[in-house]
Protein backbone atom coordinates (compact mmCIF):
# COMPACT_ATOMS: atom_id res chain seq x y z
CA UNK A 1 -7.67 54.76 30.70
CA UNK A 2 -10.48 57.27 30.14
CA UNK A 3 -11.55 60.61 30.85
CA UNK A 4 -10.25 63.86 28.17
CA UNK A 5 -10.58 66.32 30.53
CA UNK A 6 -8.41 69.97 31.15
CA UNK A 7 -4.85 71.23 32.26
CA UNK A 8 -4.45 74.17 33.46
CA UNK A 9 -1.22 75.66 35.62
CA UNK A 10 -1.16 76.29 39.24
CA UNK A 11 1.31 78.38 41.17
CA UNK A 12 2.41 74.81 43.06
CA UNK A 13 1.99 72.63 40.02
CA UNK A 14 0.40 71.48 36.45
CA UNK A 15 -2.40 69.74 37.66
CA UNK A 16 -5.12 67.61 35.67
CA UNK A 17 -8.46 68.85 35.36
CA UNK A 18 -11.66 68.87 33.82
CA UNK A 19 -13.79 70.91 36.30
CA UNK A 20 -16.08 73.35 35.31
CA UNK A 21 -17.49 75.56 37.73
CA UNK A 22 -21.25 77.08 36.58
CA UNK A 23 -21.23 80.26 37.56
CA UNK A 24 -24.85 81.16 36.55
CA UNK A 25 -26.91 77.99 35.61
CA UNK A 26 -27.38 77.54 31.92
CA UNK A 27 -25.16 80.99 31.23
CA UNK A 28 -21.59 81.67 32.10
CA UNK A 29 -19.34 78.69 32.27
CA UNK A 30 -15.31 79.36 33.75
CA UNK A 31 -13.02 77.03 34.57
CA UNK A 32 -11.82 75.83 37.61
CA UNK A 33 -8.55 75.17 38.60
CA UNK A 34 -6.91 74.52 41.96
CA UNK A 35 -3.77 72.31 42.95
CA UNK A 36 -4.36 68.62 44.92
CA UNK A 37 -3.91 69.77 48.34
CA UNK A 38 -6.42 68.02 50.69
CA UNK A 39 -7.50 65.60 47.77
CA UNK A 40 -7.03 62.02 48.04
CA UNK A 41 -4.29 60.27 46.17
CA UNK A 42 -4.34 56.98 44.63
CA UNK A 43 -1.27 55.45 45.75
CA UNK A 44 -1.12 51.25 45.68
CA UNK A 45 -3.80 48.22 45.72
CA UNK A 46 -7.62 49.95 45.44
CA UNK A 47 -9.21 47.20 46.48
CA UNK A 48 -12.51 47.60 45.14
CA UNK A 49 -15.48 45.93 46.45
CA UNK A 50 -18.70 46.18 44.54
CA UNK A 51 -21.45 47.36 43.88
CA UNK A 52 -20.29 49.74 46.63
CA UNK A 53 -17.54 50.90 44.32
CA UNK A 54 -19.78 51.65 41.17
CA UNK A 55 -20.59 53.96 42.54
CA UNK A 56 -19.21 58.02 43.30
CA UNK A 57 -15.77 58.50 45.19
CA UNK A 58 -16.05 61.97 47.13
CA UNK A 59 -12.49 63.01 47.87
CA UNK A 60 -10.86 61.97 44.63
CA UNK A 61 -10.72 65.17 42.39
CA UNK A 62 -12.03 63.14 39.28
CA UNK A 63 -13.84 60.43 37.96
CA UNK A 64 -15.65 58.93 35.12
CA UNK A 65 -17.95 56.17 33.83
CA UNK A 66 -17.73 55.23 30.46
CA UNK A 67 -19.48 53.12 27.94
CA UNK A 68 -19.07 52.43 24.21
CA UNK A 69 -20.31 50.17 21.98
CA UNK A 70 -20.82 48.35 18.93
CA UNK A 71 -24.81 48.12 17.64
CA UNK A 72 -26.60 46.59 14.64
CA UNK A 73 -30.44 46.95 13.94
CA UNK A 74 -32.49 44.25 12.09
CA UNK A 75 -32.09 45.45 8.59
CA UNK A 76 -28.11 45.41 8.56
CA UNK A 77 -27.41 49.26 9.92
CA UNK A 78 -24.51 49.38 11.95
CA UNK A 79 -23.79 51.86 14.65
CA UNK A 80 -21.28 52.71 17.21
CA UNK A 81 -22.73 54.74 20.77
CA UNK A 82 -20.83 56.37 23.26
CA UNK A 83 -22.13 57.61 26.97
CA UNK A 84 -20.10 59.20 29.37
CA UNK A 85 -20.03 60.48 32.92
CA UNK A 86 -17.62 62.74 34.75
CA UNK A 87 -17.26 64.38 38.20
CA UNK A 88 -15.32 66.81 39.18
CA UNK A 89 -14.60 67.54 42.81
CA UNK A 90 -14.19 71.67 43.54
CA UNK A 91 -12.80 71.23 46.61
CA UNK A 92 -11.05 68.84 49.27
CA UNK A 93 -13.53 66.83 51.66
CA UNK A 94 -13.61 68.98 54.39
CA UNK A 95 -14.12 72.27 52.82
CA UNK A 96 -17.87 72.48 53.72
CA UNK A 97 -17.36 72.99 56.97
CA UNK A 98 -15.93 76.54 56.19
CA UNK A 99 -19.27 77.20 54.09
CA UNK A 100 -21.35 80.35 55.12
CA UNK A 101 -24.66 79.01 56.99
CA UNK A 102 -26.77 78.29 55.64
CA UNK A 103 -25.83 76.94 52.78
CA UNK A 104 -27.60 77.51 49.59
CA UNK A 105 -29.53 74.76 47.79
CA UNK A 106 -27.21 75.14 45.22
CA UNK A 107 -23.79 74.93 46.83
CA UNK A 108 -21.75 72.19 46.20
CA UNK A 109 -18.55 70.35 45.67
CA UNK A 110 -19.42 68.17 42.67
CA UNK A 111 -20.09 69.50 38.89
CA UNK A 112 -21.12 66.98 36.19
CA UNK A 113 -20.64 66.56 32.70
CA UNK A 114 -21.68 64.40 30.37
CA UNK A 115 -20.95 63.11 26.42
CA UNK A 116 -23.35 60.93 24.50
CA UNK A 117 -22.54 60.15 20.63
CA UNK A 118 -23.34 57.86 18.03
CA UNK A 119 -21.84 56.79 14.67
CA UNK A 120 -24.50 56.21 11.92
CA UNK A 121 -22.03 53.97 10.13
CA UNK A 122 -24.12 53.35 6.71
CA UNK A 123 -24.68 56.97 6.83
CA UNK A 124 -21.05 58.39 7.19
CA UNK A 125 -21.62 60.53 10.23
CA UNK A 126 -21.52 60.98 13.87
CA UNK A 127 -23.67 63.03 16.19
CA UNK A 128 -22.75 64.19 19.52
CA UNK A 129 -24.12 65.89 22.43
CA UNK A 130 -23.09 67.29 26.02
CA UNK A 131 -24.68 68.31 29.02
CA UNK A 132 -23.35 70.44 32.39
CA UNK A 133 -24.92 70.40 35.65
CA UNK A 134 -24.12 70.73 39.23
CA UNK A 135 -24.90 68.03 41.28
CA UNK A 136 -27.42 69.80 43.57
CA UNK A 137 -31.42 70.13 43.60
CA UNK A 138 -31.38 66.67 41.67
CA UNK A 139 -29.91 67.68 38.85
CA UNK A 140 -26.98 65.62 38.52
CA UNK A 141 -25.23 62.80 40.96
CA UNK A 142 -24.49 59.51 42.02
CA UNK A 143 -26.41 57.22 43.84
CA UNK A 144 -26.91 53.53 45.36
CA UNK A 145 -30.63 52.54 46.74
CA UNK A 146 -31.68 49.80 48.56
CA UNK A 147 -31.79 47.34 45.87
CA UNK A 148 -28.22 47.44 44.79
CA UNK A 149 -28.48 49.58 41.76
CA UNK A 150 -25.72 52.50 41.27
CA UNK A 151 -27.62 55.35 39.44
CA UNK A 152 -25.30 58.00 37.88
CA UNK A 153 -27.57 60.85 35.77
CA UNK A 154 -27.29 63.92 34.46
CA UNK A 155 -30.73 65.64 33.95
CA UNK A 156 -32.65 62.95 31.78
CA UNK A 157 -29.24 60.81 31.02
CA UNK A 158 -28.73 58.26 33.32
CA UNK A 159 -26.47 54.75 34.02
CA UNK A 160 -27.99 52.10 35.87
CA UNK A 161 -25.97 49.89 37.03
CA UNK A 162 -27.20 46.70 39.06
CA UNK A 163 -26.21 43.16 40.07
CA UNK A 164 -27.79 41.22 36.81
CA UNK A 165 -27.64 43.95 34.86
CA UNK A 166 -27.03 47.71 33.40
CA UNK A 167 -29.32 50.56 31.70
CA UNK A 168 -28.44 53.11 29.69
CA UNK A 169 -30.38 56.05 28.79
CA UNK A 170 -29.80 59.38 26.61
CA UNK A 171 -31.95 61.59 24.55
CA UNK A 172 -31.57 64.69 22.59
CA UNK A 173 -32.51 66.87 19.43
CA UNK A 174 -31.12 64.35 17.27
CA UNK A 175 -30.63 61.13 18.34
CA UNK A 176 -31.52 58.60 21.34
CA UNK A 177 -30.85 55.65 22.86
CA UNK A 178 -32.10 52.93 25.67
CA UNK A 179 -30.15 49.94 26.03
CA UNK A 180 -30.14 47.17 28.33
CA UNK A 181 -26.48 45.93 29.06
CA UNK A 182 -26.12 42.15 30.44
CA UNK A 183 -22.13 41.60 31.50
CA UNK A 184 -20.85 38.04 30.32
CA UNK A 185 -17.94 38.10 32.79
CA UNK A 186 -16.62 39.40 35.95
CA UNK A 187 -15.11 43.18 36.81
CA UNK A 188 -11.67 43.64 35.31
CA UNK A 189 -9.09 45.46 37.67
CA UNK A 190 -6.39 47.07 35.66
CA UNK A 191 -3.39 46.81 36.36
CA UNK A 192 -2.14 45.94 40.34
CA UNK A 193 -5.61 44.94 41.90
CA UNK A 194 -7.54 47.98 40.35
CA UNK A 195 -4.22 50.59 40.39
CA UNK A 196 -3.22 51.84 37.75
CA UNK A 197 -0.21 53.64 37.10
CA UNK A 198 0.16 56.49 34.52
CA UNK A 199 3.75 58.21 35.27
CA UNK A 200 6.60 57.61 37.62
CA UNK A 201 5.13 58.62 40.63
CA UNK A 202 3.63 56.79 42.68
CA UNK A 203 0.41 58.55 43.11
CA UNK A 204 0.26 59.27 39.37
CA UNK A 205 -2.43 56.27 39.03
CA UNK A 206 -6.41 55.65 38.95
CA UNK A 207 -7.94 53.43 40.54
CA UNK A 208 -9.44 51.47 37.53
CA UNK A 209 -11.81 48.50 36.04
CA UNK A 210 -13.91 47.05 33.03
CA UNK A 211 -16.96 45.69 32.39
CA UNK A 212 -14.93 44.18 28.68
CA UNK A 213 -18.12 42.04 27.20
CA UNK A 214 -21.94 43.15 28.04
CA UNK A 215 -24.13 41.97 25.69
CA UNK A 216 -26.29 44.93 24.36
CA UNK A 217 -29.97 45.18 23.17
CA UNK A 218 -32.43 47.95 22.84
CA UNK A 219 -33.93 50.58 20.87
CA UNK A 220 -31.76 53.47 19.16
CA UNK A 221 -33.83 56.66 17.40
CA UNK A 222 -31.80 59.12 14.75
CA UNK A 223 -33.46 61.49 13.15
CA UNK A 224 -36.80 60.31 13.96
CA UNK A 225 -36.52 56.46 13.28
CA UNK A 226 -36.66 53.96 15.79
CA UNK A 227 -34.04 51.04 15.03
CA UNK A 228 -34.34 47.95 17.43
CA UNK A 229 -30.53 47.19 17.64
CA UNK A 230 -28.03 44.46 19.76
CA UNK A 231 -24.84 44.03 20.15
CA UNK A 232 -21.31 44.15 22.42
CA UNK A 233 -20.37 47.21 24.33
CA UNK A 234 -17.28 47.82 27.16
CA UNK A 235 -17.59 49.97 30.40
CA UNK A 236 -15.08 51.82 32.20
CA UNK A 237 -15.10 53.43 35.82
CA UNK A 238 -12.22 55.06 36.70
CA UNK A 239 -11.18 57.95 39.54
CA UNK A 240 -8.26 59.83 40.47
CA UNK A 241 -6.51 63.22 41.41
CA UNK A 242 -3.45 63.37 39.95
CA UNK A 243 -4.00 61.04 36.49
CA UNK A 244 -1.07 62.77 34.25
CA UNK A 245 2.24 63.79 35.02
CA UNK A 246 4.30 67.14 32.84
CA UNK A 247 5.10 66.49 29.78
CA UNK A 248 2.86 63.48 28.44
CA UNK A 249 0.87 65.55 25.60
CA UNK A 250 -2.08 62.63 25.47
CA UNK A 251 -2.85 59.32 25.01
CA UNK A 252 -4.55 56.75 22.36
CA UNK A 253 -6.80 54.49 24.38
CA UNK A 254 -7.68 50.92 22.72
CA UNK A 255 -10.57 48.78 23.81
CA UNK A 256 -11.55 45.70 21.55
CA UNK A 257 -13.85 42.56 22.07
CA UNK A 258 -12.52 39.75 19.74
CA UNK A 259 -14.50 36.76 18.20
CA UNK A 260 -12.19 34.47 20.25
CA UNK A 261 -13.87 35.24 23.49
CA UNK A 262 -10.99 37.65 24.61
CA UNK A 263 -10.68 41.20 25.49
CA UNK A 264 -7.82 43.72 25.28
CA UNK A 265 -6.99 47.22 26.52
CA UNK A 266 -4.25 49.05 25.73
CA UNK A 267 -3.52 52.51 26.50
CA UNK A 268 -0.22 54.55 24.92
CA UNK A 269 1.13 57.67 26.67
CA UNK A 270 2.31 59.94 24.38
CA UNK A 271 5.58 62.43 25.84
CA UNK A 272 6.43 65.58 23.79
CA UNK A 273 9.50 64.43 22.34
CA UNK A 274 7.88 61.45 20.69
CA UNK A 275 8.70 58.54 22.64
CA UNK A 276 6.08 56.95 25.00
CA UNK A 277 5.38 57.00 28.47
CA UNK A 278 7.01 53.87 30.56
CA UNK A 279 3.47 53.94 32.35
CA UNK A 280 2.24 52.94 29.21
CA UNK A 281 0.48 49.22 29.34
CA UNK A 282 -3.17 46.80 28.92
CA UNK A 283 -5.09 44.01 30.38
CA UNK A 284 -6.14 41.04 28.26
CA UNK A 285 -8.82 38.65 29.30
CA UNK A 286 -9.51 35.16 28.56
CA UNK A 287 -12.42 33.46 27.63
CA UNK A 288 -12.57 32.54 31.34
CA UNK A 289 -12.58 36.36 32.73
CA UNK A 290 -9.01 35.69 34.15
CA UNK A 291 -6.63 38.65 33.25
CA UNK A 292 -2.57 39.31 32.40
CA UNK A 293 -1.17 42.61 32.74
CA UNK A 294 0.56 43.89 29.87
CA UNK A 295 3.59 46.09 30.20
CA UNK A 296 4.62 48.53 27.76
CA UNK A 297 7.97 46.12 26.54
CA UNK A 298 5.12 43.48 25.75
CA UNK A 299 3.23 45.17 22.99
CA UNK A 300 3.52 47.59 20.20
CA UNK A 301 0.90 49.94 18.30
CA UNK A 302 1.90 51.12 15.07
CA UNK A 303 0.15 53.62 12.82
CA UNK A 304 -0.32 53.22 9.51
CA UNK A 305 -2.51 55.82 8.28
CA UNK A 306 -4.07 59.35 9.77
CA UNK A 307 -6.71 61.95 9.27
CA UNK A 308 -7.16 65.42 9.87
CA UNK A 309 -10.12 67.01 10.99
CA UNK A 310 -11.67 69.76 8.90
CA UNK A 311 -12.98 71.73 11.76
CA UNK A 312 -9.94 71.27 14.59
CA UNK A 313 -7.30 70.73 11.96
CA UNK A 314 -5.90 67.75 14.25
CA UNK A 315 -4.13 64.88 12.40
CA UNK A 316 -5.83 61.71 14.02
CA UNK A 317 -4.76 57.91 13.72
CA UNK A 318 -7.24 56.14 12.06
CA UNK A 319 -5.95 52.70 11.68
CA UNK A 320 -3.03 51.04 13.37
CA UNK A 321 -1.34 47.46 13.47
CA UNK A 322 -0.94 46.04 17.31
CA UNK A 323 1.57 43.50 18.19
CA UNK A 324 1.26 41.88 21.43
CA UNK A 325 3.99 39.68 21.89
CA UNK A 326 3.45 36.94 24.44
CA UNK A 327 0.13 35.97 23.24
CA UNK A 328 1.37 35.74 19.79
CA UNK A 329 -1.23 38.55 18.31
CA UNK A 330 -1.42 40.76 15.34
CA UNK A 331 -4.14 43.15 14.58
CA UNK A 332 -5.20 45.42 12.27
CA UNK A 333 -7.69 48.14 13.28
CA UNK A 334 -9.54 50.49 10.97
CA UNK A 335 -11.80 53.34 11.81
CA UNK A 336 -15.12 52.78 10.25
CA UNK A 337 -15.88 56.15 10.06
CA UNK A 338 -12.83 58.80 9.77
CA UNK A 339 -14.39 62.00 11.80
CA UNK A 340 -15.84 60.63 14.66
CA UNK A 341 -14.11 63.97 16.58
CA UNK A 342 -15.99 65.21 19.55
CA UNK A 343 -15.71 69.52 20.31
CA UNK A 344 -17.20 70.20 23.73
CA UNK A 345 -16.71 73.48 24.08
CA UNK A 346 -19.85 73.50 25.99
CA UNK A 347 -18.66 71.00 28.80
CA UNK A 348 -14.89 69.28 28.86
CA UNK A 349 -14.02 72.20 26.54
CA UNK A 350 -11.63 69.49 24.94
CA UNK A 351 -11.63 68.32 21.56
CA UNK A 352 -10.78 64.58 21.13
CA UNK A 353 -11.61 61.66 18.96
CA UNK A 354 -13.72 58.59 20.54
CA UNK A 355 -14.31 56.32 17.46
CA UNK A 356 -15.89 52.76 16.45
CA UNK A 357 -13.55 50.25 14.75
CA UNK A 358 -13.25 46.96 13.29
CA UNK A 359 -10.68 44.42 14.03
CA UNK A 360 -8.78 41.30 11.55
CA UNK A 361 -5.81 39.62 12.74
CA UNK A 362 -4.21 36.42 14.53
CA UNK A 363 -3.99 35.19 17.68
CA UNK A 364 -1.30 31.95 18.09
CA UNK A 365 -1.83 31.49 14.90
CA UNK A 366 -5.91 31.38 14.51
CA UNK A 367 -7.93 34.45 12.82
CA UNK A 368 -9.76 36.39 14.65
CA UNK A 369 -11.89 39.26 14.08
CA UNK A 370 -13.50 41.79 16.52
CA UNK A 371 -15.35 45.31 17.28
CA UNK A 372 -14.11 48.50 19.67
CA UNK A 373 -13.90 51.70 20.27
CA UNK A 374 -10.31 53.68 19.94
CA UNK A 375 -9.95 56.97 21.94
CA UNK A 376 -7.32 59.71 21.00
CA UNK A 377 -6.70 62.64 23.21
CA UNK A 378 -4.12 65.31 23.22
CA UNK A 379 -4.15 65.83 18.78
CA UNK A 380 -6.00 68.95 18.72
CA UNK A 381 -3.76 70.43 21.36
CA UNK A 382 -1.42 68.89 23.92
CA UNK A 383 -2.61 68.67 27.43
CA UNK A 384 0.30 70.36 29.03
CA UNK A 385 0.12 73.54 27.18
CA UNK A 386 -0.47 76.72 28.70
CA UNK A 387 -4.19 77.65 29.07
């Protein structure tokens, strides 16, 4: 369950988006908003085959890859990293064909946008970054070549995604990284082979699944200095049209890797009058790879503590107790770093918090301990409110 992205009214209906149309390259940014007609709609089973699906899903009005992770270098630093991909569709399929002739090099129905971040743990603070391109001339897009590698990039950022293995790459002003990713188990499908419901209707689902345990090792630069780090990290793919429905203001995403071998998702849809979502519900996996679905009567997150952000003034969670109830588990989770808050007005334009944090608890009665990454959306200001 991934992808903050924008709302914005239509005169047929709210609809979810995150496009943003570039009128002038590198100047004016407006956003785009249109309803779903002529989109695809994710509706039942996605059966996804791969690598074919890693990669890009023309048709679907969204979609995003996302990694985080959990690092340590040689001498004890600890870090958390974040990379993330989204497109956004413009328009349905078969709206080129209307296009003047001939078309100019840069016309096109895909924009990209991108978020990399890490968490300097020992040094209280996290960095972030964005990038905006359309996905013409090279700039930006998604692609699979004849050895079975998915490449998605954004200028110089790029996810490599292969049969053995996965690359990721991001530099700017501040930091960098360049990480080799090695999976330890199979593709997780959320939810009903891959579909994933978030509302009542039907086609208010993503067709979604997890990478949930790839080992990590490579190099990681901040500020100049060049740690060689390793690790566990997660990856999500996930694409859609009509993600949301009216009237959930958000959601807080969970993704942990536990010392037993396990994995766990959870995702909570928050509603405006307090009460979650039905929709709301997780995946665990064994030690084997083999998954349960987890509906929303079958675990519970509590919240035991918040902070607010000096610069948004949003009141986040920042560590929670989660009960899941036929697997016998209790966990605590604690931020390890309160502001790990992400602005990108230059981009998403949404402000949300996509944290590292560490894990205690019991499963059946045996401690276990773990790293992951928590995502909160919809604090700084709820998606359903007028633009």
């Amino acid at each position: 369950m991934k992808a903050p992205f924008l709302q914005q009214k239509s005169h047929k209906r709210k609809t979810l988006i995150f496009g943003i149309l570039l009128l002038s390259l590198g100047t004016v940014l407006q956003l785009f908003a249109a309803d779903d007609s002529g989109y695809f709609s994710v509706t039942g089973p996605c059966n996804l085959e791969f690598p074919k699906d890693h990669g890009s899903h023309s048709g679907y009005r969204t979609e995003w890859w996302y990694y985080t992770g959990n690092v340590d270098s040689e001498n004890g630093n600890r870090f958390g990293f974040q990379l993330t991909f989204f497109r956004s569709q413009l328009s349905p399929a078969g709206a080129s064909r209307h296009w003047p002739k001939p078309a100019s090099q840069w016309r096109t129905q895909h924009i990209y946008l991108a978020h990399a971040a890490i968490s300097d743990l020992a040094g209280g603070r996290h960095l972030h970054a964005e990038e905006s391109s359309r996905g013409a001339l090279g700039l930006a897009g998604v692609a699979l070549n004849e050895t079975r590698i998915t490449t998605v990039h954004l200028k110089n950022w790029y996810a490599k995604i292969g049969p053995e293995n996965q690359h990721l790459k991001a530099a700017t002003d501040r930091f960098a990284f360049d990480l080799e990713l090695i999976p330890t188990k199979k593709p997780i499908l959320h939810g009903e082979a891959g579909y994933s419901r978030k509302g009542r209707a039907s086609e208010s689902a993503s067709c979604y699944y997890s990478f949930t345990r790839l080992k990590t090792r490579g190099s990681l630069t901040l500020n100049g200095k060049t740690f060689a780090v390793e690790g566990l990290s997660w990856m999500d793919h996930e694409f859609s049209t009509a993600p949301l429905e009216p009237g959930i203001v958000g959601w807080d995403w969970f993704s942990l890797i536990l010392s037993d071998r396990t994995e766990l998702m959870v995702y909570v849809l928050r509603q405006k009058d307090g009460t979650i979502n039905p929709a709301s519900s997780g995946t665990f996996v064994d030690p084997d790879g083999n998954s349960r679905h987890l509906t929303k009567e079958e675990f519970r997150v509590l919240v035991l503590d918040s902070w607010k952000s000096p610069n948004s003034e949003a009141l986040y969670p920042v560590r929670w107790r989660l009960s899941v109830f036929p697997l016998s588990m209790e966990l605590s989770i604690v931020s390890n770093l309160a502001d790990q808050e992400l602005q990108t007005t230059e981009s998403t334009g949404v402000t949300y918090w996509e944290g590292s944090v560490s894990i205690t608890g019991t499963a059946n009665d045996h401690r276990i301990e773990g790293q992951g990454y928590v995502e909160l959306t919809g604090y700084a200001k709820a998606f359903d409110a007028p633009m």
